[in-house]
Structure formats: structure tokens, C-alpha cells
N, C-alpha and C. Protein backbone atom coordinates (compact mmCIF):
# COMPACT_ATOMS: atom_id res chain seq x y z
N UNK A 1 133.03 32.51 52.30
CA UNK A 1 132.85 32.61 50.87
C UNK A 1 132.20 33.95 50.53
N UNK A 2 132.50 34.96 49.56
CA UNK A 2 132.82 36.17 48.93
C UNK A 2 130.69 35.62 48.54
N UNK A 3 129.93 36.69 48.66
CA UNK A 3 128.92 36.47 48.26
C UNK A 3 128.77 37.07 46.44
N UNK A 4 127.91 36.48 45.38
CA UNK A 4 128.15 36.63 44.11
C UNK A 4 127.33 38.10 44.08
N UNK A 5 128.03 38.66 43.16
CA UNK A 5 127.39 40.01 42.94
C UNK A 5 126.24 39.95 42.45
N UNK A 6 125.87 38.72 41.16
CA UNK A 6 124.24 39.02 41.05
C UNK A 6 123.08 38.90 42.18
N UNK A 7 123.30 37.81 43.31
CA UNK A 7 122.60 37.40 44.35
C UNK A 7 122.82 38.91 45.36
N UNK A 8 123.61 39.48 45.53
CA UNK A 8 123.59 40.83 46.07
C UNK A 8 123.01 41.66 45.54
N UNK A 9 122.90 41.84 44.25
CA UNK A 9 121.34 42.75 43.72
C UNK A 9 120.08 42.46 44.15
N UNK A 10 119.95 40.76 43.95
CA UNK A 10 118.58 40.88 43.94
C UNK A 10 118.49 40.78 45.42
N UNK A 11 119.04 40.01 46.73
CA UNK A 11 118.50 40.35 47.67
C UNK A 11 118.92 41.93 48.15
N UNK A 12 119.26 42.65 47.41
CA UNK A 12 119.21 44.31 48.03
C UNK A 12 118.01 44.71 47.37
N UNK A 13 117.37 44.22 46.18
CA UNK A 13 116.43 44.38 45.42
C UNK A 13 115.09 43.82 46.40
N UNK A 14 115.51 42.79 47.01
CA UNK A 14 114.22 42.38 48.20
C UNK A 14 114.32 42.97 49.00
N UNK A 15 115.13 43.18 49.85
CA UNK A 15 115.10 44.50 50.96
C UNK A 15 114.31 45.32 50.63
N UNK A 16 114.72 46.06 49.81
CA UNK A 16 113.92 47.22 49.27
C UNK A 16 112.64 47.02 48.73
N UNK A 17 111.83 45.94 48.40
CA UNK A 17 111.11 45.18 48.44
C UNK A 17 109.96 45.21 49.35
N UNK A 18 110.69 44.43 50.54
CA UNK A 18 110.02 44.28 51.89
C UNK A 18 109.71 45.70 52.76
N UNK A 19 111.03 46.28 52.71
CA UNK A 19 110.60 47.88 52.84
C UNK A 19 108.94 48.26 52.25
N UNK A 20 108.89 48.85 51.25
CA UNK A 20 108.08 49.00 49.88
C UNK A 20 106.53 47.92 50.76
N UNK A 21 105.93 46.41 51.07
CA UNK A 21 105.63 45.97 51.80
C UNK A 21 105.43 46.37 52.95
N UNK A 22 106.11 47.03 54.15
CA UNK A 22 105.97 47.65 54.85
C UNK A 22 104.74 48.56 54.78
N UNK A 23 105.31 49.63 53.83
CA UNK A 23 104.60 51.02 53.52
C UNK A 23 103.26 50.79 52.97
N UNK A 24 102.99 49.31 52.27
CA UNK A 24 101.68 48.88 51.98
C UNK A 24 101.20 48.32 52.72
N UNK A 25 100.95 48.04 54.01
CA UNK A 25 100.48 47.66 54.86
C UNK A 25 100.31 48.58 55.91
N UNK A 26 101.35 49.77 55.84
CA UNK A 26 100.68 50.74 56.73
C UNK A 26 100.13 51.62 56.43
N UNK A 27 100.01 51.65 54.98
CA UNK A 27 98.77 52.43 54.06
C UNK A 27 97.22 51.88 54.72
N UNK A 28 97.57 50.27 54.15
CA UNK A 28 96.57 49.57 54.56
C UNK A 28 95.46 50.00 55.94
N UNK A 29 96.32 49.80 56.72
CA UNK A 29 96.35 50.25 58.17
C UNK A 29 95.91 51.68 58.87
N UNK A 30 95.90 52.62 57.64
CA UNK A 30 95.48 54.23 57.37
C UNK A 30 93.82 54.01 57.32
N UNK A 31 93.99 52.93 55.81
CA UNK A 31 92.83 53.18 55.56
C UNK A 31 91.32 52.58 56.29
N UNK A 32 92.04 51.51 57.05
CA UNK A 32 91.27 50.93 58.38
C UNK A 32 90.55 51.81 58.94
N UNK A 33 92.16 52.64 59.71
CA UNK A 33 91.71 54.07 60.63
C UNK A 33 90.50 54.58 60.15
N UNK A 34 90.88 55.23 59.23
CA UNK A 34 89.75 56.03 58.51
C UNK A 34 88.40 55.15 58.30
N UNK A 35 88.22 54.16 58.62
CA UNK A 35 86.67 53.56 58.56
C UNK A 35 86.52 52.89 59.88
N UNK A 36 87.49 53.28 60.99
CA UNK A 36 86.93 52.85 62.47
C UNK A 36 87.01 51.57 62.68
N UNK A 37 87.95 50.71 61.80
CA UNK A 37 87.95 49.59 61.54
C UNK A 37 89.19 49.32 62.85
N UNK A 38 89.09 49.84 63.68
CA UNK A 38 90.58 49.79 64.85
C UNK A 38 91.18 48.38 64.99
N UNK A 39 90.63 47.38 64.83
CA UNK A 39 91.30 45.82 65.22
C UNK A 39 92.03 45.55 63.89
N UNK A 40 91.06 45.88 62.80
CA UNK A 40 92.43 45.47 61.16
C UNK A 40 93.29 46.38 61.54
N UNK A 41 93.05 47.87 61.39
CA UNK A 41 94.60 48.86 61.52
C UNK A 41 95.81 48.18 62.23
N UNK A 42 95.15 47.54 63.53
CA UNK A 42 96.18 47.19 64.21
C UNK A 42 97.14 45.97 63.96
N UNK A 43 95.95 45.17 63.26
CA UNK A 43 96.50 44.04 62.30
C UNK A 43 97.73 44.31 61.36
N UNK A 44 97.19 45.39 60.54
CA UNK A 44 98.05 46.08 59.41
C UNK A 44 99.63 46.40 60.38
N UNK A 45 98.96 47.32 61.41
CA UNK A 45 100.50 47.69 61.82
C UNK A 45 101.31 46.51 62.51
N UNK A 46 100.90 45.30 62.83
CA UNK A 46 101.89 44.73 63.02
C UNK A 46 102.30 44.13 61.89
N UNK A 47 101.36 43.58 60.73
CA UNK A 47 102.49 43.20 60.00
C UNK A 47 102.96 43.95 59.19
N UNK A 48 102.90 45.41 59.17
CA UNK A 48 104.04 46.80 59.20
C UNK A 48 105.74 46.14 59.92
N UNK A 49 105.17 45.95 60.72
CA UNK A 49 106.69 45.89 61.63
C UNK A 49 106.96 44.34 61.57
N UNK A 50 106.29 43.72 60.87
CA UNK A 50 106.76 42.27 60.63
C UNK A 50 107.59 42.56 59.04
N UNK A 51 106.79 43.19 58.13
CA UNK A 51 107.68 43.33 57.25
C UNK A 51 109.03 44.24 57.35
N UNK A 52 109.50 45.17 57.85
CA UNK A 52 110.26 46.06 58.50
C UNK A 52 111.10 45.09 59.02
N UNK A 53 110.78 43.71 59.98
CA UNK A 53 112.26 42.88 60.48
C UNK A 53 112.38 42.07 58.71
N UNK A 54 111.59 41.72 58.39
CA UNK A 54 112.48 40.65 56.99
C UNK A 54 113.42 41.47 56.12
N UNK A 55 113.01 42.78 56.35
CA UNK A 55 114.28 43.70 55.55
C UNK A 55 115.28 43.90 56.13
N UNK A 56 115.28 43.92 57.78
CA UNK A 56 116.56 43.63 57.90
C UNK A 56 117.30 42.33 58.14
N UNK A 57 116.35 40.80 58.23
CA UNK A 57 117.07 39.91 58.28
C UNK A 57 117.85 40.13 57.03
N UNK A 58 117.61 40.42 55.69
CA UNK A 58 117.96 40.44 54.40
C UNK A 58 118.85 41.12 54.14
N UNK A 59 119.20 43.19 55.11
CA UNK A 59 119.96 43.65 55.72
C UNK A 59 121.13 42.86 56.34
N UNK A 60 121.14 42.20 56.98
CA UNK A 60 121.78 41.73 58.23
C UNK A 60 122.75 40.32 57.46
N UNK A 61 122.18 39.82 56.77
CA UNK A 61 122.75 38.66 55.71
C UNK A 61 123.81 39.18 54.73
N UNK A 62 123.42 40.88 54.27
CA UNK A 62 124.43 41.14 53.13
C UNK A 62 125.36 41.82 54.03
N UNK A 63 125.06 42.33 55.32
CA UNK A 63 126.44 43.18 56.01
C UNK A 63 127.39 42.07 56.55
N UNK A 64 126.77 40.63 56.99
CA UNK A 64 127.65 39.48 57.70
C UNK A 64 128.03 39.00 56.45
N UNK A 65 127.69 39.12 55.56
CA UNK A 65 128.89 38.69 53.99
C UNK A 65 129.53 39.71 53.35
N UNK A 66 129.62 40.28 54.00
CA UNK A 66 130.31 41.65 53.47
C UNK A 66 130.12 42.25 52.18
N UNK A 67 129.16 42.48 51.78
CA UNK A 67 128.13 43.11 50.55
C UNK A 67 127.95 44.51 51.46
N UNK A 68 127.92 45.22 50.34
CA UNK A 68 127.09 46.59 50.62
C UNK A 68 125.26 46.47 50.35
N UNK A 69 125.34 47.28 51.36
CA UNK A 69 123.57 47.45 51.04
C UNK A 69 123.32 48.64 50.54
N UNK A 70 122.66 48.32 49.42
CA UNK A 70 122.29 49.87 48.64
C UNK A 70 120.83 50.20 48.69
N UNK A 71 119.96 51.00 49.15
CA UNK A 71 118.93 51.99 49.13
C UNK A 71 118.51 52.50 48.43
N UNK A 72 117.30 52.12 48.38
CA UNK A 72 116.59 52.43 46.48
C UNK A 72 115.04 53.58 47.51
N UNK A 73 114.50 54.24 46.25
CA UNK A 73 113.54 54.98 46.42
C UNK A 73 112.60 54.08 46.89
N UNK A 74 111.26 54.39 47.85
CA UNK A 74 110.30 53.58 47.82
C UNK A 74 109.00 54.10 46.84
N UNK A 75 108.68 53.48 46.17
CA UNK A 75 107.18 54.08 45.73
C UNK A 75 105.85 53.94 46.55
N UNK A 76 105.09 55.38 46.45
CA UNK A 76 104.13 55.55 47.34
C UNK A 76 103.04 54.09 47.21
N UNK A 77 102.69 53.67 48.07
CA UNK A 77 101.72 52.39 47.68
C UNK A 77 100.18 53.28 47.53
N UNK A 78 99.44 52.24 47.49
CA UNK A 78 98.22 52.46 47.02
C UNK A 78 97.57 53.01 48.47
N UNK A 79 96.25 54.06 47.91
CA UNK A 79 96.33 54.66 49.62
C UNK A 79 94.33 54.74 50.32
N UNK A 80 93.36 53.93 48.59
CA UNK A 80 92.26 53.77 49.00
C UNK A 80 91.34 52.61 47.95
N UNK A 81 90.53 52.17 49.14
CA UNK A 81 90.07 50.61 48.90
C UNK A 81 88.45 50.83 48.58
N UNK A 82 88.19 49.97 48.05
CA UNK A 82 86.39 50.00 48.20
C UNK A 82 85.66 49.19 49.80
N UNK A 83 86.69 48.41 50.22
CA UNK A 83 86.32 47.72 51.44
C UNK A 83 87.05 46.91 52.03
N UNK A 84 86.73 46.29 53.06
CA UNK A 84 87.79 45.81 53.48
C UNK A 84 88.09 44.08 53.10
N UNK A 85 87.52 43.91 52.35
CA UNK A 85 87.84 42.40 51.74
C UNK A 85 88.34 42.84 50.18
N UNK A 86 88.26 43.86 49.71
CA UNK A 86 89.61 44.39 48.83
C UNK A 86 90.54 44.88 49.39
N UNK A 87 91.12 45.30 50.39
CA UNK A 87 92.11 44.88 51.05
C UNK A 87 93.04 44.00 51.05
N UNK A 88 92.07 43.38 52.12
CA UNK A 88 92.66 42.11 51.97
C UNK A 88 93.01 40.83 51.11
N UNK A 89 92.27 41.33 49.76
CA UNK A 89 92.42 40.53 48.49
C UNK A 89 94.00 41.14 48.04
N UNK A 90 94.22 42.59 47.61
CA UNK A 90 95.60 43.04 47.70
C UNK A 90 96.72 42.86 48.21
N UNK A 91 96.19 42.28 50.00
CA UNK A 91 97.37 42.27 50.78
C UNK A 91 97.93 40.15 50.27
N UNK A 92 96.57 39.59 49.96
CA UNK A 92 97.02 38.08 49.86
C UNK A 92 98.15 38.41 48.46
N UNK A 93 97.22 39.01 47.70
CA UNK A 93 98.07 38.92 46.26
C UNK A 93 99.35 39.35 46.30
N UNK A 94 99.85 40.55 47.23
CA UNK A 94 100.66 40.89 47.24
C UNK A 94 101.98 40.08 48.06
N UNK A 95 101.68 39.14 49.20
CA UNK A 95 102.11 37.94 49.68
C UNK A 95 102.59 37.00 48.53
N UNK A 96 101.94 36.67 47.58
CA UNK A 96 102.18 35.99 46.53
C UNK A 96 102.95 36.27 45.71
N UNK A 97 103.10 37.45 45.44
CA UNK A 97 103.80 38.14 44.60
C UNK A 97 105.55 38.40 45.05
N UNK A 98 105.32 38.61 46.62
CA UNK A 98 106.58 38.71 47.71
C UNK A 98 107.54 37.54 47.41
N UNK A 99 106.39 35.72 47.32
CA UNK A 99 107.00 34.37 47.61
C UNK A 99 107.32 34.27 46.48
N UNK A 100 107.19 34.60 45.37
CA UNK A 100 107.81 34.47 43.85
C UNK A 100 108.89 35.07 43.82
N UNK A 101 109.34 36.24 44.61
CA UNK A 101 110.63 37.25 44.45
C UNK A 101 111.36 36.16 45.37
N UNK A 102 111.17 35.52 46.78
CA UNK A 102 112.11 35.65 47.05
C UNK A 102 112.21 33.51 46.69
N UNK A 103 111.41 33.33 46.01
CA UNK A 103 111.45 31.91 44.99
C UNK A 103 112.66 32.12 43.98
N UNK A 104 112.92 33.46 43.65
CA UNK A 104 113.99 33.52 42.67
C UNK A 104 114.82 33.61 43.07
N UNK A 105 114.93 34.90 44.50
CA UNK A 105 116.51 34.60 45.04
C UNK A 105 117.16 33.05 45.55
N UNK A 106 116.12 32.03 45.37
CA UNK A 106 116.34 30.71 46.02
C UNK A 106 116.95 29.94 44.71
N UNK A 107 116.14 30.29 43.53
CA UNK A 107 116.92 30.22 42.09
C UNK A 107 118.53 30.46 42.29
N UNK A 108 118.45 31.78 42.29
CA UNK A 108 119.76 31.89 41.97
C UNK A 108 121.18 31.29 43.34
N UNK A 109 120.56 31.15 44.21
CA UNK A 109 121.18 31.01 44.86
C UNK A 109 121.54 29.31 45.26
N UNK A 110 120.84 28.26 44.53
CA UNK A 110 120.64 27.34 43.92
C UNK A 110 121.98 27.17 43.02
N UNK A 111 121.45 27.79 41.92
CA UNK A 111 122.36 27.94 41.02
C UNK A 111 124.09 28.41 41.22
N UNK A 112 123.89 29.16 41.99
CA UNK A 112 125.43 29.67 42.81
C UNK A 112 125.83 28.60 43.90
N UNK A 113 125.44 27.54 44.20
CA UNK A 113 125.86 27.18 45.33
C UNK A 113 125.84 27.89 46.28
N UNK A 114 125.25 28.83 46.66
CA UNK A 114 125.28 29.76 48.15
C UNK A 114 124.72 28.94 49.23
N UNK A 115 124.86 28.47 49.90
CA UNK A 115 124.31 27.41 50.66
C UNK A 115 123.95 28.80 52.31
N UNK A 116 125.03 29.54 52.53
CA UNK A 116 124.44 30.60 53.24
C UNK A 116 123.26 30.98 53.29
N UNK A 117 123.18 31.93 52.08
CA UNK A 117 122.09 32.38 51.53
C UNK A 117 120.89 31.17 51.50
N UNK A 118 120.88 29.87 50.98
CA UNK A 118 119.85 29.24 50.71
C UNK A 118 119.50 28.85 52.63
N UNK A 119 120.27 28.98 53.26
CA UNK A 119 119.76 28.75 54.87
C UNK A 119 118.80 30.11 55.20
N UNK A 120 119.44 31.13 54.80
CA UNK A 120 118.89 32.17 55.24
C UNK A 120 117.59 32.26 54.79
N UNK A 121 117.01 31.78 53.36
CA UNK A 121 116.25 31.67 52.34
C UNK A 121 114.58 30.74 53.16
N UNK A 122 115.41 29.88 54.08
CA UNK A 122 114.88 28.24 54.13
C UNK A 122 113.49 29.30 55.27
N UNK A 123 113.78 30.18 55.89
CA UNK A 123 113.09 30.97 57.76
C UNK A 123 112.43 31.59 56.55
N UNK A 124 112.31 32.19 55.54
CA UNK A 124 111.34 32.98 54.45
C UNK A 124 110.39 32.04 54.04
N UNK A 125 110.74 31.14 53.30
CA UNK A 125 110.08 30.20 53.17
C UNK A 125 108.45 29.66 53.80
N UNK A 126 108.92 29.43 54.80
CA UNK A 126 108.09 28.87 55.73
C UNK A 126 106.83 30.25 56.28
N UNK A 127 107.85 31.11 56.29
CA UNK A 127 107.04 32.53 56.71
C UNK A 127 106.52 32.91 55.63
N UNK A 128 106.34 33.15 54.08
CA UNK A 128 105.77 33.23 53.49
C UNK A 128 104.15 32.02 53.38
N UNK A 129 104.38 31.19 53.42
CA UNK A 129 103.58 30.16 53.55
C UNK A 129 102.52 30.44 54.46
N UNK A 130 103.29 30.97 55.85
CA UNK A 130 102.50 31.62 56.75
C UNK A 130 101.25 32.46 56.36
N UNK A 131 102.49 33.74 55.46
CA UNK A 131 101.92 35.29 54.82
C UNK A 131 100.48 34.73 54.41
N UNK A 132 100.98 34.27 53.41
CA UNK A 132 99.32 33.59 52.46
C UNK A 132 98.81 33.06 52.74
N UNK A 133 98.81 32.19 53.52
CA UNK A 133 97.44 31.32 54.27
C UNK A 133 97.19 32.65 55.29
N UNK A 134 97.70 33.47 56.15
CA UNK A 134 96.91 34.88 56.85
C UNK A 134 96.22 35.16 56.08
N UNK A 135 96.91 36.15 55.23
CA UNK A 135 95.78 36.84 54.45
C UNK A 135 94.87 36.15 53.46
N UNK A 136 95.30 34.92 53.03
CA UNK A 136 93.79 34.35 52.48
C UNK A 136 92.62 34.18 53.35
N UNK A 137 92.99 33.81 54.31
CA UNK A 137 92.38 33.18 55.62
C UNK A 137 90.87 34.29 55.66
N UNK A 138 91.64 35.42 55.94
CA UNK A 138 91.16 37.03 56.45
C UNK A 138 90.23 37.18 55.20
N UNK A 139 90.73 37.41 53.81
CA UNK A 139 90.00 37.89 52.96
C UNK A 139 88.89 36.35 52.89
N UNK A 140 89.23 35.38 52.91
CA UNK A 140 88.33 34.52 52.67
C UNK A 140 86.55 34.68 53.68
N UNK A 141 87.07 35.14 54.43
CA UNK A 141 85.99 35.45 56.02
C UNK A 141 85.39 36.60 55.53
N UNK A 142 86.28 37.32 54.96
CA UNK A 142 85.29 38.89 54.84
C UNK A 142 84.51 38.40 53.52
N UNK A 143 85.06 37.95 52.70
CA UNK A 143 84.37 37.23 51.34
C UNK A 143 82.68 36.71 51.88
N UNK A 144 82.94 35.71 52.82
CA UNK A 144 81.79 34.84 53.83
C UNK A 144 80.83 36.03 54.15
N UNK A 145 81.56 37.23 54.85
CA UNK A 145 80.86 38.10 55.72
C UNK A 145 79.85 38.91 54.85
N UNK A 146 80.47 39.49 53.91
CA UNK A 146 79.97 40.17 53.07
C UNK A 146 79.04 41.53 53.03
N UNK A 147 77.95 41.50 53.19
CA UNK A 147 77.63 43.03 53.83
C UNK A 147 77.10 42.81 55.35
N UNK A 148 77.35 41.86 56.01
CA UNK A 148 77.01 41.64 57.81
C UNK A 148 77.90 42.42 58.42
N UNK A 149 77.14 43.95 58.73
CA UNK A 149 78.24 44.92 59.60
C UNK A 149 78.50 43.86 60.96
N UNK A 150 77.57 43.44 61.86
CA UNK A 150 77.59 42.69 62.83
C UNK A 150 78.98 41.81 62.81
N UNK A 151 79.10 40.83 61.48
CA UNK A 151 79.90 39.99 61.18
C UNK A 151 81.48 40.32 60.83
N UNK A 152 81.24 41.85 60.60
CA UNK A 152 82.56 42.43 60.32
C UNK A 152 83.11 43.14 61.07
N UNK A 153 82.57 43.82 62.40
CA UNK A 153 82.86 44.36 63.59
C UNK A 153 83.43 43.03 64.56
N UNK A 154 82.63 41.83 64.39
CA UNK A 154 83.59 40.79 64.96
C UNK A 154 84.61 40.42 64.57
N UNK A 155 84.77 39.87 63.29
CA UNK A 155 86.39 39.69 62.37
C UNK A 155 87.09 41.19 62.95
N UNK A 156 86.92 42.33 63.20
CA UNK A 156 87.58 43.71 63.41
C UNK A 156 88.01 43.07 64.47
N UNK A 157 87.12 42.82 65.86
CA UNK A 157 87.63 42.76 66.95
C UNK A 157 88.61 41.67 67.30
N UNK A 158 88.44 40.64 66.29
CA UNK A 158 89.05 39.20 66.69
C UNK A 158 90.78 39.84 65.89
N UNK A 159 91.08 40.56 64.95
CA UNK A 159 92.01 40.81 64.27
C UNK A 159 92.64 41.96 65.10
N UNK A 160 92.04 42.19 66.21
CA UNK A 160 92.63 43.75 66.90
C UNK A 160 93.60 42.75 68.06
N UNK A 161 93.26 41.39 68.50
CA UNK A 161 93.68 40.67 68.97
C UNK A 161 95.05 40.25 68.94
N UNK A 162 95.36 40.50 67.91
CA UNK A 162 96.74 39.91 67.23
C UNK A 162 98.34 40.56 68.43
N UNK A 163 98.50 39.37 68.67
CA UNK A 163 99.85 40.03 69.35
C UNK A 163 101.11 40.53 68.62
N UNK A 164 101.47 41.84 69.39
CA UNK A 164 102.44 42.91 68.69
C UNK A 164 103.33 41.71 67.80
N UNK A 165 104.42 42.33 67.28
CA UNK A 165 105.46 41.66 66.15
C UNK A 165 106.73 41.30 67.28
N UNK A 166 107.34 40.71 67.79
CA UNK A 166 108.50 40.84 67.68
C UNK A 166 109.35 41.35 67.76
N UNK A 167 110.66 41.09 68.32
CA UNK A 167 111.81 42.14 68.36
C UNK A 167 112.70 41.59 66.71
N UNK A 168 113.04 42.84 66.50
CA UNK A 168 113.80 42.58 65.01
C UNK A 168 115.02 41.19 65.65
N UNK A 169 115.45 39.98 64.49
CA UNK A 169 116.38 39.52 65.24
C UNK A 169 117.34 39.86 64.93
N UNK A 170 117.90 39.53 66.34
CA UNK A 170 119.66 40.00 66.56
C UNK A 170 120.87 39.11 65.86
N UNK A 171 119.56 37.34 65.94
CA UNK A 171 121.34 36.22 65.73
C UNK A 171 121.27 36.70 64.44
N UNK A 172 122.84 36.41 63.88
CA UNK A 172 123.67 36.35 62.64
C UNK A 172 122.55 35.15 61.88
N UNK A 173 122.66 35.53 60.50
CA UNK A 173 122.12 34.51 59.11
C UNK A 173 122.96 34.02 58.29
N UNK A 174 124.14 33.91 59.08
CA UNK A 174 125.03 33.14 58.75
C UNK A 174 125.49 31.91 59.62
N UNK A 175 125.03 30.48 58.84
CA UNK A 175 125.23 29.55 59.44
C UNK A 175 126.69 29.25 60.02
């Protein structure tokens, strides 16, 4: 089945999206550096490269339906924080903000009968759910921590912990 041209905007519109996501998290991940914060940076950069595979599962869905993928500008993200539980207040909100976009492509794709697409939709889902309970999780602790350098060099070290991302996947998102 021929995928509908509006549902090909908006998930090329999420791609580009998740891209965009990417680049805010490895901003994020800058600005760690720069305060010696080495266990968040590293945090940041993996889910750098966690957001980097959902653009191409989203990639990979419009080339196996034979859609073009079109490439939009990214805008520079934001590049300095007051601390690191504004951060991480940004990175939850911005999770939230992600599960509403791709809540709509589930709209429309609802609405279209795409049953493809709504499989492909179903692995976001669940991983968003993920997204925001992480980063609430994180900002909620630094919230707790508050000015305890002691307390925040541990959350650093326990978050430097995090195992790398993943290989981008290979199977087809087409059921």
C-alpha cells in the first residue's frame, strides 16, 4: 500500500525532528564538558546517538514505502544552562514535546488506516515512555540534590555508567 502524502510530511517532519533532538542533546553534552560534569556528557552523548537511530528508523520506514525523504535545515539548539537540573528540566520537556509529535503522526495514521506506519509507531511509543520517565527520573534527583556538590558528583558518576547506544537497526519497519 502507496503510503499517503500527508503522513509522509509529517513523519519526514519527525525525522528532521529527531535529528534537531540529536543536536540538543549534544549541545547538552558540550555543556556538561565544560563544567567537568564527564558522566552526564556521556549520558548526553548516548542519547545523541539514541536519537540519531529513531531518525533513521523513521528514515528507513519512508524508503521501504517508497516515499522520498526530504532534508530540512536544522536549527542551532540552545547552547547554555544555569545548571545541571535545568538541563535536565529541558531535556524532560523536550521528551514531551517529541511524544506529542509523534502522538500525531499516530493521529493521522489512525485516521488513514496505515496500519504499517501505526506498527512502526507502536516501538516509539513505548520508547518515549521510556524518554520521560529518564529524564524526569534525572532531573527529579538533581531537584533532591540541589546544591550537594558531593551529591552531584555521584548522580555524575552513576550517569557516566550508562551503556553506549546501540547499533542503528537494520530489520525493515515494515510488517
Amino acid at each position: 500500500m502507496e503510503i499517503n502524502k500527508e503522513l509522509v510530511g509529517a513523519i519526514n517532519d519527525q525525522l528532521n525532528f529527531e535529528l534537531y533532538s540529536a543536536f540538543i542533546y549534544l549541545s547538552m553534552g558540550t555543556w556538561f564538558e565544560e563544567q567537568n560534569l564527564n558522566g552526564m556528557a556521556h549520558w548526553m552523548e548516548v542519547q545523541y546517538q539514541e536519537e540519531f537511530a529513531h531518525a533513521m528508523r523513521f528514515y528507513r520506514h519512508l524508503t521501504e514505502r517508497g516515499a522520498r525523504v526530504v532534508m530540512k535545515q536544522i536549527a542551532a539548539p540552545k547552547t547554555d544552562w544555569e545548571s545541571a537540573y535545568e538541563v535536565f528540566a529541558d531535556a524532560y520537556h523536550h521528551e514531551t514535546v517529541v511524544t506529542g509529535r509523534i502522538y500525531k503522526i499516530g493521529d493521522i495514521a489512525d485516521r488513514l488506516g496505515d496500519r504499517s506506519t501505526q506498527s512502526m509507531l507502536n516501538w516509539f511509543y513505548n520508547e518515549q515512555t521510556e524518554e520521560e520517565a529518564n529524564t524526569m527520573g534525572i532531573r527529579d534527583k538533581l531537584k533532591l540534590i540541589s546544591d550537594s556538590i558531593p551529591a552531584l558528583l555521584l548522580l555524575d558518576t552513576e550517569l557516566g555508567a550508562r551503556p553506549p547506544a546501540g547499533p542503528i537497526p537494520a530489520e525493515s519497519t515494515v510488517p
